[in-house]
Protein backbone atom coordinates (compact mmCIF):
# COMPACT_ATOMS: atom_id res chain seq x y z
CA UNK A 1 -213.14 -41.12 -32.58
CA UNK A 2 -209.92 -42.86 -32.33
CA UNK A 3 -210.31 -44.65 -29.40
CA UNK A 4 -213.74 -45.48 -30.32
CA UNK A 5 -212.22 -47.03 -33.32
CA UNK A 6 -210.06 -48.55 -30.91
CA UNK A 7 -213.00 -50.23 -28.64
CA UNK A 8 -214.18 -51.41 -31.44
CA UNK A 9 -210.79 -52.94 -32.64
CA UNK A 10 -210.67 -54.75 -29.43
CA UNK A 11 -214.29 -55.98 -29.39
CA UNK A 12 -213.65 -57.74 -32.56
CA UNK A 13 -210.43 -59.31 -31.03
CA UNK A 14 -212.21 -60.28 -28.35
CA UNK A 15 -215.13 -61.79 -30.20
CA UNK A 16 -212.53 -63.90 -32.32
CA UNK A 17 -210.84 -64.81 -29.07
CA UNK A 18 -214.34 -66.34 -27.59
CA UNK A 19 -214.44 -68.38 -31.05
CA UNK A 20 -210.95 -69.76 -30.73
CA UNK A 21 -211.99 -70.47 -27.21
CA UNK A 22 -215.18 -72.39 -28.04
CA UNK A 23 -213.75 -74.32 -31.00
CA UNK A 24 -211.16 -75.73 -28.28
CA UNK A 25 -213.17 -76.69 -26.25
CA UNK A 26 -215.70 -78.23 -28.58
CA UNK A 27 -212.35 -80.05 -29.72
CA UNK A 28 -211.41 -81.29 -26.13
CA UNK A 29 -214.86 -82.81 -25.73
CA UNK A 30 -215.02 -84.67 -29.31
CA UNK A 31 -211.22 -85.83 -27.90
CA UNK A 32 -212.44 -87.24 -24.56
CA UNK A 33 -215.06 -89.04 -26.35
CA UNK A 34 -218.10 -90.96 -25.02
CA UNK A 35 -218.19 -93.81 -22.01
CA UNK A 36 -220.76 -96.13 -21.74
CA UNK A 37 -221.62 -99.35 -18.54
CA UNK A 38 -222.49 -102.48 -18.79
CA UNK A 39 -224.05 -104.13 -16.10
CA UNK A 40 -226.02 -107.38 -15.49
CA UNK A 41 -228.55 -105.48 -14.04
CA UNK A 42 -228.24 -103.11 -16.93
CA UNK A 43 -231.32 -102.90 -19.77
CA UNK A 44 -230.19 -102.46 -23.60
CA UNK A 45 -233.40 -99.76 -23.83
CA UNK A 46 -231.40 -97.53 -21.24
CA UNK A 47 -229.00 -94.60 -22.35
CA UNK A 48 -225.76 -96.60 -21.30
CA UNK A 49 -224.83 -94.08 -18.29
CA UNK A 50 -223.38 -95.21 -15.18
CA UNK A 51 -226.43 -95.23 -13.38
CA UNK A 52 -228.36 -96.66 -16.32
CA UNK A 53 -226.02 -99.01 -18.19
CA UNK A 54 -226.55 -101.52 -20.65
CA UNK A 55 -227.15 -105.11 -20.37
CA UNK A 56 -224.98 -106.58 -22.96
CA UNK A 57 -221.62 -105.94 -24.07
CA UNK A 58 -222.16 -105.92 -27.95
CA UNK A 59 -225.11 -103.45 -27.28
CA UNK A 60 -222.58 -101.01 -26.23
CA UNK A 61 -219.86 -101.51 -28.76
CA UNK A 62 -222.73 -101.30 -31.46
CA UNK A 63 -223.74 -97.79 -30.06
CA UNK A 64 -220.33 -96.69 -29.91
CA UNK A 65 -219.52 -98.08 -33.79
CA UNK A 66 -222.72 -95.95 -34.93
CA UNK A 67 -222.09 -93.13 -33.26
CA UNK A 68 -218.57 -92.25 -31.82
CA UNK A 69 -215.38 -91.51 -32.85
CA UNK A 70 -213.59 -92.36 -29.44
CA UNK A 71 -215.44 -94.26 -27.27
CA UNK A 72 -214.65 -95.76 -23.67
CA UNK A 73 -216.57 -99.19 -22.28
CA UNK A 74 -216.41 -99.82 -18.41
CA UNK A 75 -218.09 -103.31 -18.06
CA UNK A 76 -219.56 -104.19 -14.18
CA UNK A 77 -218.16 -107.40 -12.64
CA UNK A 78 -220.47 -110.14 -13.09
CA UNK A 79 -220.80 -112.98 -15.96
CA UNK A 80 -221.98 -112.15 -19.77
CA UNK A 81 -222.86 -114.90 -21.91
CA UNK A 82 -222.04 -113.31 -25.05
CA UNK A 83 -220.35 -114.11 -28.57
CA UNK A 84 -219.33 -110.57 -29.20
CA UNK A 85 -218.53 -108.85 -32.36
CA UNK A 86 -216.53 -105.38 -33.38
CA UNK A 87 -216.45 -104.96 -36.73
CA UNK A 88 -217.41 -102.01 -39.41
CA UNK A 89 -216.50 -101.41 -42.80
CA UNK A 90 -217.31 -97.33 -42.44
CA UNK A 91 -217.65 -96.27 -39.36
CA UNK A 92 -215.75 -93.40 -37.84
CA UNK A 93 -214.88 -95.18 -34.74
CA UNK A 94 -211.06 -94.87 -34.19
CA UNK A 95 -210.43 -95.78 -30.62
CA UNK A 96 -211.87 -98.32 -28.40
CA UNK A 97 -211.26 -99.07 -25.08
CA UNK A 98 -213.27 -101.86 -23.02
CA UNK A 99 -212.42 -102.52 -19.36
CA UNK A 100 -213.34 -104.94 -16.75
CA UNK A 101 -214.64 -103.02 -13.36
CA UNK A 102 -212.63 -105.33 -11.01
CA UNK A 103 -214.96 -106.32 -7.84
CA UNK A 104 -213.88 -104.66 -4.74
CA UNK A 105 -214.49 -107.60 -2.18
CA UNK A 106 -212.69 -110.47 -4.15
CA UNK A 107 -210.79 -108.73 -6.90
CA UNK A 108 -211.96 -110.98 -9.50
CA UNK A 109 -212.63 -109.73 -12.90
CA UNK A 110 -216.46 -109.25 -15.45
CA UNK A 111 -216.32 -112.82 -17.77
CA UNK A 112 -216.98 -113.16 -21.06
CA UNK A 113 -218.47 -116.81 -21.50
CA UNK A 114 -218.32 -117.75 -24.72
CA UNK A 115 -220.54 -121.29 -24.18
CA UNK A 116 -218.20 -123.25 -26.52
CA UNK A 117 -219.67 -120.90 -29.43
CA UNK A 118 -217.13 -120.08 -32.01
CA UNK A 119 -214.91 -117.14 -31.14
CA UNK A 120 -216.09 -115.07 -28.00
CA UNK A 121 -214.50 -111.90 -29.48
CA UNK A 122 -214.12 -111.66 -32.81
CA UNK A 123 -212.21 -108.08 -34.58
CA UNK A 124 -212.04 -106.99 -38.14
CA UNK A 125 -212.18 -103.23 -38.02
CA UNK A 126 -209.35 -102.08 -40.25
CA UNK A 127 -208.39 -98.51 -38.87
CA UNK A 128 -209.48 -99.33 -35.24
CA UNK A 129 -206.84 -98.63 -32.17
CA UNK A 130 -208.53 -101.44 -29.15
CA UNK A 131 -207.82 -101.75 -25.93
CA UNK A 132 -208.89 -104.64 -23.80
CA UNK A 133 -208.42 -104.47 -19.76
CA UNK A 134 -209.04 -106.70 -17.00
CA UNK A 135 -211.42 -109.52 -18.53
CA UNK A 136 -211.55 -112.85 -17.82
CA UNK A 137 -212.35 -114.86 -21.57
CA UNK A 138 -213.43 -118.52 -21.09
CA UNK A 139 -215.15 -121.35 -23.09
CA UNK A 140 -214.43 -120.42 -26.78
CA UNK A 141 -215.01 -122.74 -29.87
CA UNK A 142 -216.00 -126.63 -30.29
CA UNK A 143 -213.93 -129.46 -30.72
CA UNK A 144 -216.27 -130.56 -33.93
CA UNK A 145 -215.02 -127.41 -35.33
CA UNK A 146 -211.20 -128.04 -35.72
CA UNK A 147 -209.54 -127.06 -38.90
CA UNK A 148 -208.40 -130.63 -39.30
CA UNK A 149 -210.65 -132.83 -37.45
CA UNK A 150 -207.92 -136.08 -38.38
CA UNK A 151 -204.64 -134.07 -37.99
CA UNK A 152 -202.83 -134.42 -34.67
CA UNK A 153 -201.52 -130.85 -35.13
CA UNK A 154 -204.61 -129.72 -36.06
CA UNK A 155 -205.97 -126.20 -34.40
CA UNK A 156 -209.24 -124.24 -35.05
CA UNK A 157 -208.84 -119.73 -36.35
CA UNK A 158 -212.47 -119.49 -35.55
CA UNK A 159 -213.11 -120.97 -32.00
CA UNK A 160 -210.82 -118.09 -30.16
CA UNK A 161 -211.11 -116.50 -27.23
CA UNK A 162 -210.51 -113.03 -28.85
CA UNK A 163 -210.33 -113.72 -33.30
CA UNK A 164 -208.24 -110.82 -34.19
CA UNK A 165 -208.65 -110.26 -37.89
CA UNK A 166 -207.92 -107.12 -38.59
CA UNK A 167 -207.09 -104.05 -36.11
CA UNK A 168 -204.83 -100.77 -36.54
CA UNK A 169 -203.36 -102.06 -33.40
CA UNK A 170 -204.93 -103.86 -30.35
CA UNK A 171 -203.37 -103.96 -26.70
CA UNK A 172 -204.75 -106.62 -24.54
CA UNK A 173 -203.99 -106.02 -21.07
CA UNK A 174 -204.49 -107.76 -17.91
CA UNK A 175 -206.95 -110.72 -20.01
CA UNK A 176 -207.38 -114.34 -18.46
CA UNK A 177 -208.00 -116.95 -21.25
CA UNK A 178 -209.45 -119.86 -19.79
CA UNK A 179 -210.67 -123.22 -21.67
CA UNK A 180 -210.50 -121.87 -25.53
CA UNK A 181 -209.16 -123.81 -28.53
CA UNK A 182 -207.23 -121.15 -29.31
CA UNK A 183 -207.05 -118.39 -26.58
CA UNK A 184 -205.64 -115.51 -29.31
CA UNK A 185 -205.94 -115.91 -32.77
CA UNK A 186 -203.55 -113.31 -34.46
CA UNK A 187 -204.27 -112.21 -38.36
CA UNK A 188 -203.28 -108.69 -39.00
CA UNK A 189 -202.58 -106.24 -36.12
CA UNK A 190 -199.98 -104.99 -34.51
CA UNK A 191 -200.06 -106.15 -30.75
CA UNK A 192 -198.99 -105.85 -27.52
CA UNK A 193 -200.06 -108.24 -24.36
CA UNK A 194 -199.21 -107.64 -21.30
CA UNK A 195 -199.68 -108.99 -17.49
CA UNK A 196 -202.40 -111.72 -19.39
CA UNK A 197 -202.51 -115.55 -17.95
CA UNK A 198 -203.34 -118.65 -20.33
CA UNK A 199 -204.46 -121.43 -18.35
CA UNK A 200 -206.81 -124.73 -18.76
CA UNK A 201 -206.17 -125.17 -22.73
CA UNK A 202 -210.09 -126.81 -23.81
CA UNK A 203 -208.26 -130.49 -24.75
CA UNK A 204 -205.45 -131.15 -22.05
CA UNK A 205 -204.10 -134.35 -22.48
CA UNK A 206 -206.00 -135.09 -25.33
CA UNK A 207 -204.10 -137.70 -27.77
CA UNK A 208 -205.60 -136.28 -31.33
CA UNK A 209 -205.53 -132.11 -30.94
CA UNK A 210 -203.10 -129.60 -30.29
CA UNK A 211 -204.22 -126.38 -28.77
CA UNK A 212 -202.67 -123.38 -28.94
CA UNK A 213 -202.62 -120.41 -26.38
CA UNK A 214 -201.47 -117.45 -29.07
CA UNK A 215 -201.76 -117.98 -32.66
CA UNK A 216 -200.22 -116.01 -35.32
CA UNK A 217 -202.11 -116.82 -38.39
CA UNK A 218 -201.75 -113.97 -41.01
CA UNK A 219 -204.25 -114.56 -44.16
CA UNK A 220 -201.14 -114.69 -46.61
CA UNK A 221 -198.06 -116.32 -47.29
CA UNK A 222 -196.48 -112.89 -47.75
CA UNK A 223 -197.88 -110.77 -45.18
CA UNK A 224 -195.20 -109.09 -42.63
CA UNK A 225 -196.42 -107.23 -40.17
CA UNK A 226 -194.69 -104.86 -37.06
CA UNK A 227 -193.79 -106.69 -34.40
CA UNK A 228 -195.80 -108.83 -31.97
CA UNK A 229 -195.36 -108.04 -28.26
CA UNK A 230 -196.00 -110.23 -25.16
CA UNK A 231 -194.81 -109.22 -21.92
CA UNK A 232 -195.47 -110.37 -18.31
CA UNK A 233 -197.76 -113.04 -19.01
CA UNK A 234 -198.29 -116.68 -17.52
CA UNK A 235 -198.76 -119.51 -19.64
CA UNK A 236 -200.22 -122.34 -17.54
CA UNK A 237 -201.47 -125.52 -17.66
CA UNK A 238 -201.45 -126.42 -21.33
CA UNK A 239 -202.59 -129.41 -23.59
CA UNK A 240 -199.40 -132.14 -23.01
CA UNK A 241 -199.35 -133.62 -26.34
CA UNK A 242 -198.53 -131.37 -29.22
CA UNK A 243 -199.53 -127.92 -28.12
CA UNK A 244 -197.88 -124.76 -29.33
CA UNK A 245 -198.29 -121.45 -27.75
CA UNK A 246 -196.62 -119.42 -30.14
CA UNK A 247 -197.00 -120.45 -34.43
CA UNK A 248 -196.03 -117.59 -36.70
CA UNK A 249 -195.60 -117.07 -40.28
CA UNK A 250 -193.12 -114.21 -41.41
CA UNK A 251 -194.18 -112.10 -38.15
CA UNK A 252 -191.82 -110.67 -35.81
CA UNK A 253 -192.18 -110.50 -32.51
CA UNK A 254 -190.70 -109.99 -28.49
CA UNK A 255 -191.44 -112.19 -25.53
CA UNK A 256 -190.29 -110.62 -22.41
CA UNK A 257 -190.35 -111.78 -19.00
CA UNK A 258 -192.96 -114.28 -19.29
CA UNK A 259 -193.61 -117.83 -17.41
CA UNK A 260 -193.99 -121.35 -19.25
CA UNK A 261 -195.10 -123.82 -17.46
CA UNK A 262 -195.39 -127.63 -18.41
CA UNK A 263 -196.19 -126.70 -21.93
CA UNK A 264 -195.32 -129.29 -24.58
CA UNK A 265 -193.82 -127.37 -27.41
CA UNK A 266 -194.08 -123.92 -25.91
CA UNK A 267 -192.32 -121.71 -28.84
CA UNK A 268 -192.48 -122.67 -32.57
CA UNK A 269 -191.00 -120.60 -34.70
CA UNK A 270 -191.95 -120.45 -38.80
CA UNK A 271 -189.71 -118.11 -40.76
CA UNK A 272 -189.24 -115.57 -38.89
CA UNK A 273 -187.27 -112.90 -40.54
CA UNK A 274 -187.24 -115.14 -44.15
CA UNK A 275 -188.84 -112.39 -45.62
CA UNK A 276 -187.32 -109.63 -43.83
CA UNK A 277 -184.29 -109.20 -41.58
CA UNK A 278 -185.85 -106.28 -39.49
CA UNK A 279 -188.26 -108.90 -38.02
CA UNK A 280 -187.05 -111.71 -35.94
CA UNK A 281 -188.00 -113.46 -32.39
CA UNK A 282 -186.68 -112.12 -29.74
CA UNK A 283 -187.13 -113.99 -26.01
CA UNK A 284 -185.62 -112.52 -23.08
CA UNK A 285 -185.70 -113.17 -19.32
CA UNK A 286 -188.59 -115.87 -19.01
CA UNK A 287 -188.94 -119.30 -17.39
CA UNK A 288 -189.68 -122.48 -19.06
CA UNK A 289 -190.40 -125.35 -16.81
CA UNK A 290 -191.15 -128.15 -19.21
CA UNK A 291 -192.34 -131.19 -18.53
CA UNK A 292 -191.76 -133.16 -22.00
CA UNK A 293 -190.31 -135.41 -23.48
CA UNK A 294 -190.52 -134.18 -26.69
CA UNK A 295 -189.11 -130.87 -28.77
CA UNK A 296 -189.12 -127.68 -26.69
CA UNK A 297 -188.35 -124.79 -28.94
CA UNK A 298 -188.96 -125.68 -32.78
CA UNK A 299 -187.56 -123.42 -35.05
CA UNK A 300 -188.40 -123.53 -38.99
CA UNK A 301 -186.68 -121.05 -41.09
CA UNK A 302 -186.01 -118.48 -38.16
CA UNK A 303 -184.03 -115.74 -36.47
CA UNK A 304 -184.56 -116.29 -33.23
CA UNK A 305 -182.50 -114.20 -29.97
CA UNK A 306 -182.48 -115.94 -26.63
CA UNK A 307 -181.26 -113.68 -24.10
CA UNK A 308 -180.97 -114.24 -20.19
CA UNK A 309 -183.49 -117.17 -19.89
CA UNK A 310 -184.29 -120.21 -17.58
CA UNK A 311 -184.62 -123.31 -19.71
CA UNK A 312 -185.73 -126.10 -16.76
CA UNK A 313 -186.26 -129.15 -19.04
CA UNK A 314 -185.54 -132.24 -15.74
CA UNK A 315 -187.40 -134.69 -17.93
CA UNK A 316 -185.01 -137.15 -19.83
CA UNK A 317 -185.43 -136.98 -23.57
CA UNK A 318 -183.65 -138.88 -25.72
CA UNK A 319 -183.61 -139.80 -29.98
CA UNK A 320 -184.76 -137.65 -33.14
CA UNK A 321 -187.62 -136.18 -30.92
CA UNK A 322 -185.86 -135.01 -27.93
CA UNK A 323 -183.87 -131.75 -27.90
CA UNK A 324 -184.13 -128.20 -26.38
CA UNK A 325 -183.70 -126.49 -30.03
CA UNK A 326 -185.02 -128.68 -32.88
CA UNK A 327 -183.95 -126.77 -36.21
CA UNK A 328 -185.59 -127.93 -39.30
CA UNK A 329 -184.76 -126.44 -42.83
CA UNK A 330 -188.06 -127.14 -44.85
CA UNK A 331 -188.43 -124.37 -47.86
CA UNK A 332 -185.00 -124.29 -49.34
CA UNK A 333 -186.17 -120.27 -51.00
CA UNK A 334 -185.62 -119.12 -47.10
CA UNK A 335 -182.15 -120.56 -46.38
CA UNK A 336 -179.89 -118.28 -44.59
CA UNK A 337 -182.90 -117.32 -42.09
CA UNK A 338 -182.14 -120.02 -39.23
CA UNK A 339 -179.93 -117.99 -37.04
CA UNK A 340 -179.76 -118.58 -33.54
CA UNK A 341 -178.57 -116.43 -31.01
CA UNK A 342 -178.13 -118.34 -27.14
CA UNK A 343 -176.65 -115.09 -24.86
CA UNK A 344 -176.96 -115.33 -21.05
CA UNK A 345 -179.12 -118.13 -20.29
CA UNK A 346 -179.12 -120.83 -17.85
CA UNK A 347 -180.07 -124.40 -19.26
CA UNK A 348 -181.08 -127.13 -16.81
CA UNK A 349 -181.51 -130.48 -18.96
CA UNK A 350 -181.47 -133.94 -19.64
CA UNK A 351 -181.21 -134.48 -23.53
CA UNK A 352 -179.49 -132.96 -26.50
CA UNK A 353 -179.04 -129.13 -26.62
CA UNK A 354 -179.28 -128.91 -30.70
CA UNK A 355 -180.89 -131.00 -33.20
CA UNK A 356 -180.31 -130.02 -37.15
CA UNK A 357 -182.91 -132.20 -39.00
CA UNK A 358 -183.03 -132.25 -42.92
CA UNK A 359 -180.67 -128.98 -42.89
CA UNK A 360 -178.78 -129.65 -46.38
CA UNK A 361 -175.17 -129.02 -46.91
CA UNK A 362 -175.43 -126.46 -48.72
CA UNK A 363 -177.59 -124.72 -45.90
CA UNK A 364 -176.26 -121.35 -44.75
CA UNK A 365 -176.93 -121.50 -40.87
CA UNK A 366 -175.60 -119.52 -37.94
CA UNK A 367 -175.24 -120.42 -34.16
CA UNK A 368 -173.59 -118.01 -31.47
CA UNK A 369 -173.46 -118.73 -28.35
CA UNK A 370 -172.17 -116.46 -24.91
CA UNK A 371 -171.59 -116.65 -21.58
CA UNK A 372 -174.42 -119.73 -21.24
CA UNK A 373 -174.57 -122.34 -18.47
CA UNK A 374 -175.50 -125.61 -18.98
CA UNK A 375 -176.59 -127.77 -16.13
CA UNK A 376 -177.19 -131.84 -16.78
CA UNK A 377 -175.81 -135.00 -16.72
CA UNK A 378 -176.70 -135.88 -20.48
CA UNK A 379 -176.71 -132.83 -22.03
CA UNK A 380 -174.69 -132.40 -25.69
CA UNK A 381 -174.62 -130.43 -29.05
């Protein structure tokens, strides 16, 4: 009797055993979540496997935002003409991940072509984690569309090559923006891009606009958000009068190891860390090869680092509208924020080095500078 007691101990151990088994494993395959393909040869009516994918690229993301919780998108190379759209108020969709299937014979990328309609991705899914790979993101917005169609400075949040509204936190890796009015439009997410090029800005040399390759646009004047990161990424190419890559508003961010070429104005800088000393700009071993005459780095109420960079600036510059650092103090409630930190760089020039514009006397501003090398025949501070 005893050890049948005993067998029957051990069945029941065994039987909750088998449970515990099957709920982990039932657990593993909710984690690994569900993949879908996208092919031009694909058919929206087919179940979205790899040997019957889906045409379009919003067909899948709107099967994954019905019905997935984690949900992977592997997109075949060829050309989509598509104006896409992730967004959901209650769905249970927490991860996201959408990559380009890179063509074996040339290595190009899958293109997203926008045909100059609006934003060609556009985000606002609040507790979404998205991950974009190995796209190429071209022809975004119209020129009729500008936010201020008779302001030199003006740019356009809703012609982007990716409109990022609202995201738990995105990572864009390995993207090519290519003729957008505003490759990345920035709202409310925390972000990382990496190993991305931004080339052929829609309005080069056009006397009236300013484009902008990344910009930081949060919806309000208080909003502070973790920081921005952009690493190993090419910025080519860009409009010559008045662009800005980089326009921020009490975001923090990191640039690291990243290439400017003959951009205009390629950081500018609004109050960074005026609402919070924990957030601040911090640029680190890049290249700038500018080829202006005008302001290079424009810093408005900022704490900005600059830390073992290449500043190439051969083009003579001279007046109120040449310098490498242009400092303006413009909201007198964020004094004390302009801090600039020069560490380790190399500075080939042909103009002034600083140029403090409007800064009152009563101003509380801070410049450090170590172990720098400045190369020029007209250079000064």
């Amino acid at each position: 009797m005893k050890s049948e007691k005993g067998f029957k101990r051990d069945t029941n151990g065994w039987s909750m055993k088998k449970l515990f088994i099957l709920l982990l494993l039932l657990l593993s395959i909710a984690l690994m979540g569900e993949t879908y393909y996208v092919s031009i040869n694909g058919d929206d009516e087919d179940a979205g496997t790899n040997q019957m994918p889906f045409r379009t690229i919003q067909h899948a993301i709107s099967t994954a935002v019905d019905n997935d919780v984690i949900a992977e998108i592997f997109i075949e190379y060829g050309e989509y003409n598509e104006n896409i759209s992730i967004v959901s108020d209650n769905s249970d969709l927490t991860s996201l991940v959408i990559t380009g299937v890179i063509n074996d014979q040339n290595q190009d990328y899958p293109m997203i072509n926008g045909s100059n309609i609006g934003d060609v991705i556009y985000v606002n899914f609040t507790n979404l984690s998205l991950t974009l790979n190995n796209l190429v993101i071209l022809n975004s917005g119209n020129v009729s569309n500008l936010l201020y169609p008779n302001d030199p400075n003006s740019v356009s949040i809703n012609d982007s090559g990716i409109n990022l509204v609202c995201s738990l936190n995105t990572i864009i890796n390995n993207i090519s923006f290519s003729n957008c009015l505003t490759s990345l439009c920035v709202r409310n997410s925390s972000l990382t891009i990496q190993d991305c090029d931004f080339q052929n800005a829609k309005l080069p040399q056009h006397p009236d606009y300013a484009n902008y390759y990344i910009l930081l646009y949060p919806y309000t004047a208080n909003y502070v958000s973790t920081p921005i990161t952009i690493g190993n990424c090419n910025f080519l190419e860009s409009n010559d009068i008045l662009n800005t890559i980089l326009r921020s508003v009490r975001v923090g961010f990191n640039v690291n190891n990243c290439l400017f070429e003959g951009n205009t104005t390629p950081l500018k800088l609004t109050n960074i860390g005026s609402l919070c000393s924990d957030y601040y700009a911090n640029i680190s071993d890049s290249i700038f090869n500018i080829a202006s005459p005008f302001h290079v780095f424009r810093l408005y109420n900022s704490a900005v680092t600059f830390v073992n960079n290449v500043i190439n600036v051969p083009v003579y510059g001279s007046g109120a509208s040449s310098s490498i650092f242009f400092i303006h103090q413009y909201d007198i409630a964020a004094r004390g924020w302009n801090n600039l930190l020069l560490q380790n760089n190399r500075f080939i020039l042909n103009r002034h080095l600083l140029n403090l514009h409007q800064v009152p006397s009563s101003y509380e501003f801070n410049i450090e500078m170590k172990n720098n090398t400045l190369d020029g025949s007209n250079y000064a501070i």
